[in-house]
Protein backbone atom coordinates (compact mmCIF):
# COMPACT_ATOMS: atom_id res chain seq x y z
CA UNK A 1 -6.87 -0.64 21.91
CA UNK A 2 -3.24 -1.20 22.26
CA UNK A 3 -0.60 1.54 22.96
CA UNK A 4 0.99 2.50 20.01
CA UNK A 5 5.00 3.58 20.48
CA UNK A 6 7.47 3.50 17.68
CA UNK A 7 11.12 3.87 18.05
CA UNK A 8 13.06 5.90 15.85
CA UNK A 9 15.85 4.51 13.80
CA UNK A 10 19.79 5.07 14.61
CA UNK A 11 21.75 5.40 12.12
CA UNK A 12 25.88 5.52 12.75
CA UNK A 13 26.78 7.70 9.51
CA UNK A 14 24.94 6.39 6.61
CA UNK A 15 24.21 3.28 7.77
CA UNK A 16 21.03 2.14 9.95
CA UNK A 17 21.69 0.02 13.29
CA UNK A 18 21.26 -4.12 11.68
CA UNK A 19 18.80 -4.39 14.64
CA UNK A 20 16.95 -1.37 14.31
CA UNK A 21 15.89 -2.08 10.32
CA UNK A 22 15.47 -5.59 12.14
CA UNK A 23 12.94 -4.62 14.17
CA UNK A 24 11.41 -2.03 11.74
CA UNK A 25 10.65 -5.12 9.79
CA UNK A 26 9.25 -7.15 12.17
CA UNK A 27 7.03 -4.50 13.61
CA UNK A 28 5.39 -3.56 10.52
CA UNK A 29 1.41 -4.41 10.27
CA UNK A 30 -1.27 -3.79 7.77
CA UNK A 31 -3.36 -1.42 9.86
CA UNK A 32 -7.44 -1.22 9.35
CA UNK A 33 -7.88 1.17 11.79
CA UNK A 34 -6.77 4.79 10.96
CA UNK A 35 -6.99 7.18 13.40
CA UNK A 36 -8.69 10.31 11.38
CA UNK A 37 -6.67 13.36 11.03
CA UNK A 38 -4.55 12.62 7.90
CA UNK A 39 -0.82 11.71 7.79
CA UNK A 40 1.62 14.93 6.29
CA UNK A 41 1.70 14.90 2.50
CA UNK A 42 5.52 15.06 3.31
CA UNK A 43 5.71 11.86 4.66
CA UNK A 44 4.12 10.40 2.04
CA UNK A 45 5.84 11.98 -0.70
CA UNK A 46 9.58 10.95 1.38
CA UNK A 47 7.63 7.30 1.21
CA UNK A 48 7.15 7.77 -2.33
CA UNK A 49 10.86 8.86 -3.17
CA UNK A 50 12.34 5.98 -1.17
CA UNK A 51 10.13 3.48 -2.95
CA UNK A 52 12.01 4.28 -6.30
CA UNK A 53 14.81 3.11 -5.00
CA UNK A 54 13.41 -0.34 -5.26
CA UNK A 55 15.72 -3.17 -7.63
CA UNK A 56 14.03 -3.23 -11.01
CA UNK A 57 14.85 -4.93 -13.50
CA UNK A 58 17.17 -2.96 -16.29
CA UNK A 59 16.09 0.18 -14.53
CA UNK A 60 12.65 -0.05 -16.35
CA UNK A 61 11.17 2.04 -13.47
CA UNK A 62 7.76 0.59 -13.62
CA UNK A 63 5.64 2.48 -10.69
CA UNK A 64 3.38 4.85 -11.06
CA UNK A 65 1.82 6.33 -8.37
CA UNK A 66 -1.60 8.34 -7.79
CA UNK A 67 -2.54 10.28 -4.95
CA UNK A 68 -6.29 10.73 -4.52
CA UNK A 69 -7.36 13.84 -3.29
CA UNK A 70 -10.61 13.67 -1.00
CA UNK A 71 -13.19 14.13 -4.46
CA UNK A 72 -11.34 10.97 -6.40
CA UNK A 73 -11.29 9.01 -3.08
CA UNK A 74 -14.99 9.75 -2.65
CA UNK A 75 -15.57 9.04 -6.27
CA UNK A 76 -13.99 5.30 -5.63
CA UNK A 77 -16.01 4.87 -2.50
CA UNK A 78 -19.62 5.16 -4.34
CA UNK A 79 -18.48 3.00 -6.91
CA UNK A 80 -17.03 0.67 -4.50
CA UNK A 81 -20.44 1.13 -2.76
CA UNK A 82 -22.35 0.45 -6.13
CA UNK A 83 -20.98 -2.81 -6.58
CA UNK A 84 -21.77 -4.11 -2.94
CA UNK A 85 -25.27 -3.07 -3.35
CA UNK A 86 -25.57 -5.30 -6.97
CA UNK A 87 -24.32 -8.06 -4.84
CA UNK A 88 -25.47 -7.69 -0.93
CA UNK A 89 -28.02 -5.05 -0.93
CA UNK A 90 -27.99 -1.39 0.34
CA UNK A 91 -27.97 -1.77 3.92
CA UNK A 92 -24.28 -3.38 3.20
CA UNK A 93 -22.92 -0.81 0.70
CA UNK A 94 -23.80 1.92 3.30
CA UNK A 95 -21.48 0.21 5.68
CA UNK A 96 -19.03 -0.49 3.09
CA UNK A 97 -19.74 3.68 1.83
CA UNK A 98 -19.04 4.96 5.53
CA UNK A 99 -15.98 2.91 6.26
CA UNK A 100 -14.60 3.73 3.07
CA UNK A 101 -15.06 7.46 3.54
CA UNK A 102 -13.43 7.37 6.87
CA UNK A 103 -10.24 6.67 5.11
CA UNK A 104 -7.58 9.44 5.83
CA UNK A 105 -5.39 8.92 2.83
CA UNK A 106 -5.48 7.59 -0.38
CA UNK A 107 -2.90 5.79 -2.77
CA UNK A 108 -2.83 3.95 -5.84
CA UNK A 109 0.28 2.10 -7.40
CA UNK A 110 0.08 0.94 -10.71
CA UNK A 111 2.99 -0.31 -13.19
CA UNK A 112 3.67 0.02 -16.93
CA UNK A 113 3.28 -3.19 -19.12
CA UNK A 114 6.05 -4.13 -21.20
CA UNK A 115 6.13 -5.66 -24.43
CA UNK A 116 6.36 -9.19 -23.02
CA UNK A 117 5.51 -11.44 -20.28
CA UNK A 118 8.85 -11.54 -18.63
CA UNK A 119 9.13 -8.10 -18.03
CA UNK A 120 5.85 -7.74 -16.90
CA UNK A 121 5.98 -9.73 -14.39
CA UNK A 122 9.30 -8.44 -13.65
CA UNK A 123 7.73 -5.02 -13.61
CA UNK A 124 5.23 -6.45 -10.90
CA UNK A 125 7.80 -7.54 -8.77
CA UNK A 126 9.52 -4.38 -8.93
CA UNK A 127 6.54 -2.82 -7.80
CA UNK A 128 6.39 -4.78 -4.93
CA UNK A 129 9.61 -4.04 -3.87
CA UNK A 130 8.72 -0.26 -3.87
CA UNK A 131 5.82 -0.88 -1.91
CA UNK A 132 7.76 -2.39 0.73
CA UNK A 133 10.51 0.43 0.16
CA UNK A 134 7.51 3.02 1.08
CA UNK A 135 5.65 0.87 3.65
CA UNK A 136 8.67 0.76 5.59
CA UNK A 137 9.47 4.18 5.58
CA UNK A 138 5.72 5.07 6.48
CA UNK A 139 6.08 2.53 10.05
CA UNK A 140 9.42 4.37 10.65
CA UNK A 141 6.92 7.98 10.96
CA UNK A 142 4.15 6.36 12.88
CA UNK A 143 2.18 5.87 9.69
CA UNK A 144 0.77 2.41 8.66
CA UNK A 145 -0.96 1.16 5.25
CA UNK A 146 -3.69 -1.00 4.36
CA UNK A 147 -3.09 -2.89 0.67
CA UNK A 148 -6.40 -3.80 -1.26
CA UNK A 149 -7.16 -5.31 -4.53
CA UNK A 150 -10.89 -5.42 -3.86
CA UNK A 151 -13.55 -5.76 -7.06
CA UNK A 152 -13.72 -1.84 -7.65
CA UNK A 153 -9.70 -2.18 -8.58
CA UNK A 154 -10.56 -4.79 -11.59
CA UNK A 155 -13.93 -2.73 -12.58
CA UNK A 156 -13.23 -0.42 -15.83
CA UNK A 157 -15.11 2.12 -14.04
CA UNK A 158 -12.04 2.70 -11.45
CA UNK A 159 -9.45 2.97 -14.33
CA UNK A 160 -11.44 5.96 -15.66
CA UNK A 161 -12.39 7.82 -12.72
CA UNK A 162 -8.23 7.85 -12.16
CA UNK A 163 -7.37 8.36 -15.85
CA UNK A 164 -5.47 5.20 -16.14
CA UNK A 165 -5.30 3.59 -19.19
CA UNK A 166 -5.90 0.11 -18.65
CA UNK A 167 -4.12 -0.97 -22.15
CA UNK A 168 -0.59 0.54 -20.55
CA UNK A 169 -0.69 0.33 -16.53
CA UNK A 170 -1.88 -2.54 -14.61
CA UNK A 171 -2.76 -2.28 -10.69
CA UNK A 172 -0.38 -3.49 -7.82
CA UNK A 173 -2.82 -1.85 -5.47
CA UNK A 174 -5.05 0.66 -3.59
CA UNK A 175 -3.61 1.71 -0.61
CA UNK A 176 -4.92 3.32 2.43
CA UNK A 177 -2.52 4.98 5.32
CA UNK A 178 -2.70 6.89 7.97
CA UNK A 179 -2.04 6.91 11.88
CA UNK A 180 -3.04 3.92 12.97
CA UNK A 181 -6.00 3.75 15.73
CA UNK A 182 -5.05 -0.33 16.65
CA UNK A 183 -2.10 -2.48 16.11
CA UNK A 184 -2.81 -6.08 15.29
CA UNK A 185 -0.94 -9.14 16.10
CA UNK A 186 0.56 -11.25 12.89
CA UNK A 187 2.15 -14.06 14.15
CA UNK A 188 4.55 -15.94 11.79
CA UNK A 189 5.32 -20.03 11.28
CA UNK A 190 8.93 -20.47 12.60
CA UNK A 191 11.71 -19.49 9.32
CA UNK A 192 12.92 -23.10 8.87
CA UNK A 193 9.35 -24.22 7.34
CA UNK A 194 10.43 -22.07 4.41
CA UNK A 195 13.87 -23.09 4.49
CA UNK A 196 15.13 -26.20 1.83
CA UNK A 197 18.88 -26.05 1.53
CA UNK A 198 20.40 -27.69 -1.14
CA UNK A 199 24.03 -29.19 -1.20
C-alpha cells in the first residue's frame, strides 16, 4: 500500500495559493479502499455546504443530499446483494454483501426534475459541479469518495428504502467516503488531445 500524505492548502487572505488548488486537483482519486473507522460527520457536512456553492443554472438549487445512517446503508447492501444473487449466484452476492458493509460512510445525491428537458439536464450538470465542489473539499481533509451508479441505484426498491420519490428527484449518485486505505494511480492523455481551437 502506498503512503498516504496530504498537504494542507495556503491560503494568502481569502484566496487559495493557484498551485495549491492546482495540485488539490490533480491529486484527487476515486478511492475503493476505505480504511474503517468513519470520516467526522463535520467534514462531511463542511463538504456538503461547499458543494452548494456549485454554478446552477438560475439558482434552481437542484441537489439533494441523503446521508445513510448504518441501518439504510445496510438496507441498500442486501438489496444490492439480492440482485447479484438473481444474476451470479450466492457465493457472489456474499462477496458483493461483505464489501458493501465494510463501507464507512454513506451518501446519496439526487436532483429535482424540472418541468423540461433543458433544465433537467441543466439541473444534472449542476449536480455535478457540487459533487466536485464536495469531493474536493473531502481530499483537502484526507477523505476520498467512491461514485457509483450500480443496478440497485435504477431498482424502485432503492428509491423507497430512501423515501425518494422517483416522479420528482432523479440520482446523480451513491457515494461512498472515507479515509482511504490505498491511493491509485490515474494517469491522464496529454491536454492538447482535448484541445481544438478555433480562429
Amino acid at each position: 500500500m502506498s503512503e498516504i500524505t496530504f498537504s494542507p492548502i495556503h491560503t494568502d487572505g481569502q484566496r487559495a495559493a493557484p498551485s495549491a488548488v492546482a495540485a488539490l486537483i490533480r491529486s484527487r482519486r476515486t478511492i475503493h479502499l476505505f480504511k474503517p473507522e468513519p470520516a467526522p460527520r463535520a467534514k462531511l457536512l463542511a463538504a456538503l455546504d461547499l458543494a452548494r456553492w456549485a454554478p446552477n443554472h438560475r439558482l434552481t438549487e437542484p441537489w439533494r443530499f441523503y446521508v445513510l445512517g448504518r441501518d439504510t446503508a445496510e438496507a441498500v447492501a442486501r438489496l444490492n446483494a439480492d440482485i447479484v444473487a438473481e444474476k451470479r449466484g450466492a457465493r457472489a452476492a456474499q462477496a458483493k454483501l461483505d464489501r458493501w458493509l465494510s463501507m464507512p460512510g454513506w451518501l446519496v445525491v439526487t436532483f429535482r426534475i424540472a418541468d423540461n428537458l433543458v433544465d433537467t439536464q441543466e439541473n444534472y450538470a449542476a449536480c455535478c459541479c457540487a459533487v466536485q465542489n464536495m469531493q474536493l473539499y473531502l481530499w483537502s481533509e484526507g477523505i476520498g469518495m467512491k461514485w457509483g451508479t450500480g443496478k440497485v441505484t435504477s431498482d424502485p426498491r432503492f428509491f423507497d428504502l430512501l423515501g425518494i420519490d422517483p416522479a420528482q428527484e432523479k440520482l446523480v449518485g451513491m457515494f461512498w467516503y472515507g479515509y482511504p486505505a490505498e491511493i491509485p494511480q490515474s494517469p491522464r492523455k496529454p491536454v492538447e488531445d482535448f484541445i481544438t481551437e478555433l480562429g
